[in-house]
Every structure is written in structure tokens, then in C-alpha cells.
Protein backbone atom coordinates (compact mmCIF):
# COMPACT_ATOMS: atom_id res chain seq x y z
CA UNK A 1 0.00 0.00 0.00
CA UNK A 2 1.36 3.46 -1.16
CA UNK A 3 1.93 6.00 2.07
CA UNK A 4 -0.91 8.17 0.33
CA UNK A 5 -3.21 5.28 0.22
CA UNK A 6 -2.40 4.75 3.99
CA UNK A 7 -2.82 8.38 4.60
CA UNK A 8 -6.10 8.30 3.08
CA UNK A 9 -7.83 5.21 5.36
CA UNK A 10 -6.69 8.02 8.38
CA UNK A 11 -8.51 11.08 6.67
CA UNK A 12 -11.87 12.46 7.74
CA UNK A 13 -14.23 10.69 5.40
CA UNK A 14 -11.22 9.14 3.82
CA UNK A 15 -10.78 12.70 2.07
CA UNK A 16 -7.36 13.54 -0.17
CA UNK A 17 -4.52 14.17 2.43
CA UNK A 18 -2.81 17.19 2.20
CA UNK A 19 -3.52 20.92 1.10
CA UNK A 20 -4.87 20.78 -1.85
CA UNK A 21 -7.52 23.03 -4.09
CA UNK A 22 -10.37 21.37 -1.83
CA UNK A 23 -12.84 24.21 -1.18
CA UNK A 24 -13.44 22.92 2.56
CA UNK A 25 -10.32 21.14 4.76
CA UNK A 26 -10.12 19.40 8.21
CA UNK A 27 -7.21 20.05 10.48
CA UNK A 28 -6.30 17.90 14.09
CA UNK A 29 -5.57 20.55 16.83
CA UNK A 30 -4.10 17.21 19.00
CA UNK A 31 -4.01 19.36 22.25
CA UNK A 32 -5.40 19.09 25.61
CA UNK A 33 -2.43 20.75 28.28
CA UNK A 34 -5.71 22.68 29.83
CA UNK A 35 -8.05 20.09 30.71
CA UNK A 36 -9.17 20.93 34.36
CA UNK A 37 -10.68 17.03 34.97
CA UNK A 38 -9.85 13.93 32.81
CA UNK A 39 -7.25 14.56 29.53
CA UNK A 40 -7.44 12.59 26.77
CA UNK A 41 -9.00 15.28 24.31
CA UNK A 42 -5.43 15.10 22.14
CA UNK A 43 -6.83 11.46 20.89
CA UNK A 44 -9.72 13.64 19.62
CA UNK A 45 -8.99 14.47 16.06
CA UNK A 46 -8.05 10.57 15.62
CA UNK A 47 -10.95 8.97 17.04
CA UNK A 48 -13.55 11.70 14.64
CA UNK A 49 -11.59 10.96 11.31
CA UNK A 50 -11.83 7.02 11.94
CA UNK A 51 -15.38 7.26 12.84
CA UNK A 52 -16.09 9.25 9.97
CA UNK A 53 -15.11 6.33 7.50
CA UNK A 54 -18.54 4.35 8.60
CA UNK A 55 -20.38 7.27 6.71
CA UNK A 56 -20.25 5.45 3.17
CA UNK A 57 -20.38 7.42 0.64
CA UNK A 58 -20.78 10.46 2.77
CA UNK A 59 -24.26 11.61 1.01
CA UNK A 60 -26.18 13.53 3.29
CA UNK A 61 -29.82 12.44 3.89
CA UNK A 62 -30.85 16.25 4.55
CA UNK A 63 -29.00 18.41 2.49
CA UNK A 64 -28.69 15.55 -0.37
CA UNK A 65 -24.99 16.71 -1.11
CA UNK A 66 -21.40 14.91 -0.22
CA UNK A 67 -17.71 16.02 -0.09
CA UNK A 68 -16.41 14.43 -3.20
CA UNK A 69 -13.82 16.41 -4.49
CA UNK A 70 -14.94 18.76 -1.80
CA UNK A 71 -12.79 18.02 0.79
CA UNK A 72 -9.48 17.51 1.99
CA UNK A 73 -7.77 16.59 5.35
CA UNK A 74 -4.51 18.17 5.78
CA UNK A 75 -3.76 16.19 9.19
CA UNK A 76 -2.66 17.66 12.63
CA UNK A 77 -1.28 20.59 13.33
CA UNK A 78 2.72 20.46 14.40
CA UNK A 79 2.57 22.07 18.21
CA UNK A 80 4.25 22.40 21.41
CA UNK A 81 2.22 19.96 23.84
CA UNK A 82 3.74 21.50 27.30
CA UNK A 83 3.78 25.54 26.69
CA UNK A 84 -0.30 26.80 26.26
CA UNK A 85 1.37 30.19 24.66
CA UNK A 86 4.17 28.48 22.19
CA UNK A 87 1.01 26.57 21.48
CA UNK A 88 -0.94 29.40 20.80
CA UNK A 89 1.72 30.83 18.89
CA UNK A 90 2.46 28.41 16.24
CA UNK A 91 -1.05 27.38 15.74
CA UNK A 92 -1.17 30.96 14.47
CA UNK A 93 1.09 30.68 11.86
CA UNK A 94 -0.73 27.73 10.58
CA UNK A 95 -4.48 28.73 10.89
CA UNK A 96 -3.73 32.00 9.04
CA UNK A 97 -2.64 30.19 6.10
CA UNK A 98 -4.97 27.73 6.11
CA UNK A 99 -7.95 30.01 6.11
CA UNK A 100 -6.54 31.90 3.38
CA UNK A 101 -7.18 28.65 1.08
CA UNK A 102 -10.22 27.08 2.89
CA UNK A 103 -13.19 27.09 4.61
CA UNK A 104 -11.74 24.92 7.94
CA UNK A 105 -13.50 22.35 10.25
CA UNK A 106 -11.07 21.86 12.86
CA UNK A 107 -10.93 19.10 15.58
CA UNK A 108 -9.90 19.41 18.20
CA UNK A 109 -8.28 19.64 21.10
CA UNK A 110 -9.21 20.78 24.41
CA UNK A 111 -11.25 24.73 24.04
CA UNK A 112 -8.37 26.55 24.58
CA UNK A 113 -7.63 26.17 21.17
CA UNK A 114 -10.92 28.35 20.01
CA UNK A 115 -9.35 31.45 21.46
CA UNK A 116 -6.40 31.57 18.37
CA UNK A 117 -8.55 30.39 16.18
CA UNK A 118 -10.83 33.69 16.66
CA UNK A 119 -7.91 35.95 16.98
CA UNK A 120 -6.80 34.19 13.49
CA UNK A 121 -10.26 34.67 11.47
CA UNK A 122 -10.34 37.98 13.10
CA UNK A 123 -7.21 39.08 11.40
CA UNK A 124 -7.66 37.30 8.37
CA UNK A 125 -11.52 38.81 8.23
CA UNK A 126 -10.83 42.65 9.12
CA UNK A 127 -13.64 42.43 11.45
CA UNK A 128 -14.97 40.87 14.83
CA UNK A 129 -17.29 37.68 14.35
CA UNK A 130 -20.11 36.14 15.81
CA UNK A 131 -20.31 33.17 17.77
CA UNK A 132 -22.93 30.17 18.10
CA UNK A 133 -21.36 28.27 21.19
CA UNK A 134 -22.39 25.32 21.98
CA UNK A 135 -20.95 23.75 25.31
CA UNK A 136 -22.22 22.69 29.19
CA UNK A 137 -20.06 24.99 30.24
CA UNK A 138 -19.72 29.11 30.23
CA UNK A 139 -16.65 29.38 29.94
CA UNK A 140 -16.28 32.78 30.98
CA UNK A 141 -14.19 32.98 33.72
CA UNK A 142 -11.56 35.20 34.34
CA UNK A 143 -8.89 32.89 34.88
CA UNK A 144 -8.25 29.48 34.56
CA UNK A 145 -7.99 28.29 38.63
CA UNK A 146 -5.59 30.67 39.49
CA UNK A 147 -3.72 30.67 35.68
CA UNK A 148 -4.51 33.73 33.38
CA UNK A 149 -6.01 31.60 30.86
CA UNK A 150 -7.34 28.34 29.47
CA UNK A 151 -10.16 26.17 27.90
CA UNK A 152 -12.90 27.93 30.94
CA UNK A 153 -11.42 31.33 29.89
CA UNK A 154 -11.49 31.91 26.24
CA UNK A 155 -15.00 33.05 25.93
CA UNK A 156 -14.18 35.92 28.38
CA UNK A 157 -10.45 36.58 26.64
CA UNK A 158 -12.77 36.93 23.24
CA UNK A 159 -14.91 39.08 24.03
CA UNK A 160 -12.47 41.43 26.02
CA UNK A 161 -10.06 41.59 22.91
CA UNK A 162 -12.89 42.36 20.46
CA UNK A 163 -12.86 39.17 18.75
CA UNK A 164 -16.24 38.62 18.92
CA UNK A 165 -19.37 40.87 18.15
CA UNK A 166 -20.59 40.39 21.88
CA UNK A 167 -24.37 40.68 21.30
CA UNK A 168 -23.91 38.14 18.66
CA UNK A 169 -22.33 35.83 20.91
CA UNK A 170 -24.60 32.84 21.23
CA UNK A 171 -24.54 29.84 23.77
CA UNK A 172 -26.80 26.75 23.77
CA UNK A 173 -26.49 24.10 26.73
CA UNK A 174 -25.45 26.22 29.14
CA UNK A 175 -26.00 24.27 32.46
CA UNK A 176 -22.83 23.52 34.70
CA UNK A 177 -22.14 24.78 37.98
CA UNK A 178 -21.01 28.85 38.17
CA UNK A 179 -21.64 31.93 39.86
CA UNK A 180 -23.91 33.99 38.20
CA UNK A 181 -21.42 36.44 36.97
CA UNK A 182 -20.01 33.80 34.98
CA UNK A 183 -22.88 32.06 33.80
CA UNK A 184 -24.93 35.32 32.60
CA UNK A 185 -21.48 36.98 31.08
CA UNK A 186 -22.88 36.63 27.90
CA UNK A 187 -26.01 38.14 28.76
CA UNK A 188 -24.88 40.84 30.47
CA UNK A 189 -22.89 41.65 27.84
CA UNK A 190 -25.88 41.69 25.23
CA UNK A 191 -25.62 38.56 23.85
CA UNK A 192 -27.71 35.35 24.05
CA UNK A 193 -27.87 32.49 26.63
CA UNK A 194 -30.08 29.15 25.51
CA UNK A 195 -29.44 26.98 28.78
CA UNK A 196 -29.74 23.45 28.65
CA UNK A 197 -32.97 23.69 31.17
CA UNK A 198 -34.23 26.35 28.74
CA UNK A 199 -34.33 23.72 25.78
CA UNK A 200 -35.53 20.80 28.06
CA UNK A 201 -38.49 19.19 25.09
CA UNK A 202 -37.68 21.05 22.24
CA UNK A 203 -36.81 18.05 19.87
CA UNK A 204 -38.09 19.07 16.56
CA UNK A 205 -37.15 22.28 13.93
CA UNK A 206 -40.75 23.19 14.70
CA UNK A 207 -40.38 23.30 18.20
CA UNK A 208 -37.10 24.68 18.34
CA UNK A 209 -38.25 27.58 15.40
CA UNK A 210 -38.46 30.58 18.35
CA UNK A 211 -35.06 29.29 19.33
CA UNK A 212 -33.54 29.77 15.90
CA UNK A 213 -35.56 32.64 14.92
CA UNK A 214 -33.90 34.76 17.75
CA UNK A 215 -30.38 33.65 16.17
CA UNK A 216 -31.46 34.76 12.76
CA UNK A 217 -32.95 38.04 14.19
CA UNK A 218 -30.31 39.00 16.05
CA UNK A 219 -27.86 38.32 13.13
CA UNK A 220 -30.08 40.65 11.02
CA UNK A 221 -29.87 43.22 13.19
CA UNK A 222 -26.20 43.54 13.15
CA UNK A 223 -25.82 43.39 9.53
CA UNK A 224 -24.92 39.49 9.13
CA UNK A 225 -21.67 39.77 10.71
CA UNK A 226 -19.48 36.89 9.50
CA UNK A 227 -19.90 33.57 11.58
CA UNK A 228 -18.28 30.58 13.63
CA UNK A 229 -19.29 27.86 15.02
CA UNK A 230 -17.52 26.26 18.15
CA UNK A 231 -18.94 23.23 19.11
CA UNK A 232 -17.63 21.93 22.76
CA UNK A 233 -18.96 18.16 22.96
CA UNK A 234 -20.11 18.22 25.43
CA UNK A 235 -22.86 20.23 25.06
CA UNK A 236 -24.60 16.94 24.81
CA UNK A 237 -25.83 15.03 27.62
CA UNK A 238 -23.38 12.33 28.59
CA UNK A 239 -25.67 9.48 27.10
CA UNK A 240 -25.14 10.73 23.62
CA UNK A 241 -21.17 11.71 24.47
CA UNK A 242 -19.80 9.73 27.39
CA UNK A 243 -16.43 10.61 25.66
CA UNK A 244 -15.37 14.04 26.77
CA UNK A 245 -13.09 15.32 30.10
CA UNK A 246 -15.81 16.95 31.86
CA UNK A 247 -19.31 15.84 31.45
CA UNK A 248 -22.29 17.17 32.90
CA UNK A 249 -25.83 15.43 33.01
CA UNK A 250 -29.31 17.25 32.31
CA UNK A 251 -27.60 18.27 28.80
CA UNK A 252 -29.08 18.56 24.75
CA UNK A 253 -29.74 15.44 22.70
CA UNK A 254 -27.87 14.87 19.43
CA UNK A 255 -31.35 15.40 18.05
CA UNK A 256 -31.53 18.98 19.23
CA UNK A 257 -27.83 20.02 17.83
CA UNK A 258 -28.66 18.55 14.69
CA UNK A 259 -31.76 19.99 14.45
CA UNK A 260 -30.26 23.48 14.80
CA UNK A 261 -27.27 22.70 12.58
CA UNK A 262 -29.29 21.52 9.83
CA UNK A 263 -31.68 24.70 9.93
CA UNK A 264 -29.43 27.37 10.59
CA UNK A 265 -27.12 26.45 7.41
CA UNK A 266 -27.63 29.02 5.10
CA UNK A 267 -26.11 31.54 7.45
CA UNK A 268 -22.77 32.87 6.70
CA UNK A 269 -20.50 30.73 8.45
CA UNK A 270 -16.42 31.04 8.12
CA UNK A 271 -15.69 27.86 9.99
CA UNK A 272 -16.18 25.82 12.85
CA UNK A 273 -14.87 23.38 15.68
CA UNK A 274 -15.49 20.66 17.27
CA UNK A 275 -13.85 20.26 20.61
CA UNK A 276 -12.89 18.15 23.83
CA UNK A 277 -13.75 14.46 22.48
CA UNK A 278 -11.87 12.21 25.01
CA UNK A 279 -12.03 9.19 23.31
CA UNK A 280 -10.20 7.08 26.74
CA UNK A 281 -13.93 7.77 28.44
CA UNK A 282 -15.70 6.97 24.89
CA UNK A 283 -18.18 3.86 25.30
CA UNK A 284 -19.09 2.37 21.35
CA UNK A 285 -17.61 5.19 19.82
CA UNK A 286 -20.54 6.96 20.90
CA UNK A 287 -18.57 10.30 21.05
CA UNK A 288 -16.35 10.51 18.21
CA UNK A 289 -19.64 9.31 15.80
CA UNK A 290 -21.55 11.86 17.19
CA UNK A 291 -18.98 14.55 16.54
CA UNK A 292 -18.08 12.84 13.04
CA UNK A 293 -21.59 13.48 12.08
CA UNK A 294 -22.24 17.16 13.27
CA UNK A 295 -18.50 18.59 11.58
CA UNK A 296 -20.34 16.19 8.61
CA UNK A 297 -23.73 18.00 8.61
CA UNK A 298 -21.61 21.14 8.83
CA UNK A 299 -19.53 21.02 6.15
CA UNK A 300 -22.75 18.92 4.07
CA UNK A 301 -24.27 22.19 4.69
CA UNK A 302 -22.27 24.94 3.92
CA UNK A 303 -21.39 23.13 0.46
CA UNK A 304 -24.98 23.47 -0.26
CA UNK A 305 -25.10 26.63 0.92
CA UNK A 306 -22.15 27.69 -1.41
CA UNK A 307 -23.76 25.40 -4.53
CA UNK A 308 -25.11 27.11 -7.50
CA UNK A 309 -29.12 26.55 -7.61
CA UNK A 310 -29.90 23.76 -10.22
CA UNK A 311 -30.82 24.63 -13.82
CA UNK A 312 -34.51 24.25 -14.60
């Protein structure tokens, strides 16, 4: 077998490896130096690409389009694992030229790695982005248990810097334990908190419509700013993602995320993330399919998005 044919099996839906002139690439952000409970998120961006290879032919049932030709996986980034800033640092170098060629899903990775990532698409856009956030957790405190910063910090870093349009900073699953100056940051900052207790029985796009009409609406209202998507695991209740360092029960149902990516995916996105899969605490694979499938229905999604309209 040819080293490219081996490097192919290892790809995210057994994409070409390597930059090519792909439209849409994966990248492996294989760090997790500030996990605060279990580590393991580093095996992450391994355990996603080799459960993405049960997804066939990689048609989507929804959005009826797949990543042939679409798609390429240029592997993990090269990083420091010990140094959080050296990490920071050279991950900059990469994700600025990597978004100048493509439209990125990366996995990762603890969250930490979400706050170069903005201050990368900020530079590379010329302007401050929103946010749809996804996570258990606010991650909005001011330090990182008694360190300036980390993956329960970068929310706050964000919107401090000017990263981030702040009142288009959305959360959804918000439910871990925090004082309320952490856990209403967002708010209080004009932005928007879904909690996980605040979706508790919205399943369908029908019943979730309110939920995503307030996203849309406040989008509108600040002209459509450009937008990312960071997508923390374990936003989902551990019996859809045992897999992940710090899981917290009462959470959102793959159902739910889905729901919400598949609806909201003619918005303007600029790229996404898909963070803190541990797959050590994984049970079935549970995790790492469940995160194959959402960066799937992302990408599935903004190549429809970015298709030409049929010819009648």
C-alpha cells in the first residue's frame, strides 16, 4: 500500500490528504495541556476521522450533497504539547494560512484552542465575528484556577479583545455549575444564553423555530456579521457523548444540535470546531460518531449553501 493510500484510510471521510484546491479542509488541533478534569482530548482528532469512515459514501440524507472532491484533510497541526502560549503561537502561523485557502473544520483539542482560532479569522476577516457556542459549560471565567487563561477562559479573553461581536455571541447548553457572573457573562454583555434547562423538550425544527428565529434576528440586526461555530462536545448530555473530560448530566440530545445545525445552514458561516472528544472515556464510539456526524452535517451544509441553484 502506497503512504498516500495509507494516509487516506486516516482522513476524515477518507478525504485527499494534504492541502490541496479542496474548497473545505479538516485540520487535528491534537491538544489538551488545559483540561481541568480527565485529559485525553489530544486522541480527539483521531478517534472523529476514523469514525467518519462508517459514513459510506458520505451523502447527506438532509441536504442531499457529499464532499467528493470537496474536501481535503490536511492532518494535525505540528505544536508544542507542554507551553499553552508556544502553542498558541504556532497554531497561528498555521491557521492564518490555512484560512486563506479554505473554509476549515477543525478538531480538536481541548477549548483553549478556540481562542487563536478567533484571533486568526479575526485578522484574516478585518472584522470581529459572531459566535454560536455550543458547550455545558460558560466558559467565561476570568482565569483558569488561578492561571490567566485556558479552555474555561477563552469566551471571556474573546470578548475582552474584540474578537467577537458580543451581542452576537450565542450559547446553547449552558447548564454547569457557576456563579452567576459567569454564567450570565454573555447576557450581560448583550448577547444570548439558551441553557440546557431552557431547551428541556424542544426536539423538533418546529419546536425549536423561536429558538432559531432569535439567532437569525439578532444576526439581522447587526448586519450578518461573519460567523463561527464552536462546538464543545459536550454540550450533549453524557448518554449521547460519554467521551469528553468533563461531562455534565441534564444536557441537549444529538437530536436537538442537529436539528439546529441543519436549519441554521444558510447563514454565513467562516468555519467551525469541534472540541474536547476524550475518546479514553468513549463507550461504542458513541462520542467521536456523534462529533463525526455534526462537523459532517456542517460542512454537508455549507457546500450546499455555497452550490449554485440547479438549472430548470
Amino acid at each position: 500500500m502506497s503512504n498516500f493510500a495509507f494516509l487516506s484510510q486516516s482522513t476524515f471521510l477518507r478525504s485527499p490528504a494534504g492541502a490541496g484546491q479542496a474548497p473545505f479542509a479538516v485540520a487535528g488541533v491534537a491538544w489538551d495541556g488545559c483540561v481541568t478534569n480527565r485529559p485525553g482530548a489530544r486522541m480527539g482528532p483521531r478517534a472523529i476521522r476514523e469514525a467518519s469512515h462508517m459514513l459510506c459514501d458520505g451523502t447527506h440524507p438532509h441536504f442531499d450533497v457529499d464532499l467528493e472532491r470537496q474536501l481535503c484533510d490536511v492532518g494535525d497541526l505540528e505544536l508544542p504539547n507542554t507551553s499553552l502560549e508556544a502553542m498558541r503561537a504556532a497554531m497561528m502561523l498555521s491557521v492564518a494560512k490555512l484560512i486563506a485557502q479554505h473554509h476549515m473544520a477543525w478538531l480538536g483539542g481541548d477549548h483553549s484552542i478556540t481562542l487563536p482560532l478567533l484571533r486568526a479569522y479575526r485578522a484574516h476577516l478585518g472584522q470581529p465575528l459572531a459566535v454560536i457556542h455550543f458547550d455545558a459549560h460558560c466558559d467565561t471565567w476570568e482565569d483558569h484556577f488561578g492561571e490567566p487563561s485556558g479552555h474555561g477562559t477563552w469566551v471571556y479573553e474573546a470578548i475582552q479583545e474584540g474578537l467577537v461581536v458580543k451581542e452576537c455571541f450565542m450559547q446553547f447548553g449552558i447548564r454547569s455549575a457557576g456563579v452567576r457572573e459567569a454564567r450570565d457573562y454573555v447576557k450581560d454583555q448583550g448577547g444570548l444564553i439558551f441553557t440546557g434547562r431552557d431547551l428541556r423538550g424542544l426536539e423538533s425544527p418546529a419546536q425549536l423555530m423561536p429558538v432559531l428565529q432569535r439567532v437569525r434576528q439578532r444576526l439581522a440586526e447587526f448586519g450578518h456579521p461573519p460567523l463561527y461555530l464552536s462546538l464543545d462536545i459536550d454540550c450533549l448530555d453524557p448518554a449521547f457523548a460519554p467521551g469528553t473530560g468533563t461531562p455534565e448530566p441534564g444536557g441537549m440530545s444529538s437530536n436537538q444540535v442537529f436539528s439546529i445545525l441543519e436549519d441554521l445552514a444558510d447563514l454565513r458561516f467562516v468555519g467551525m470546531d469541534c472540541v474536547e472528544v476524550a475518546p479514553p472515556y468513549d463507550h461504542a464510539d458513541l462520542t467521536s460518531s456523534v462529533a463525526a456526524q455534526l462537523v459532517w452535517t456542517y460542512l454537508c451544509g455549507q457546500v450546499k449553501r455555497q452550490s449554485p441553484p440547479p438549472h430548470r
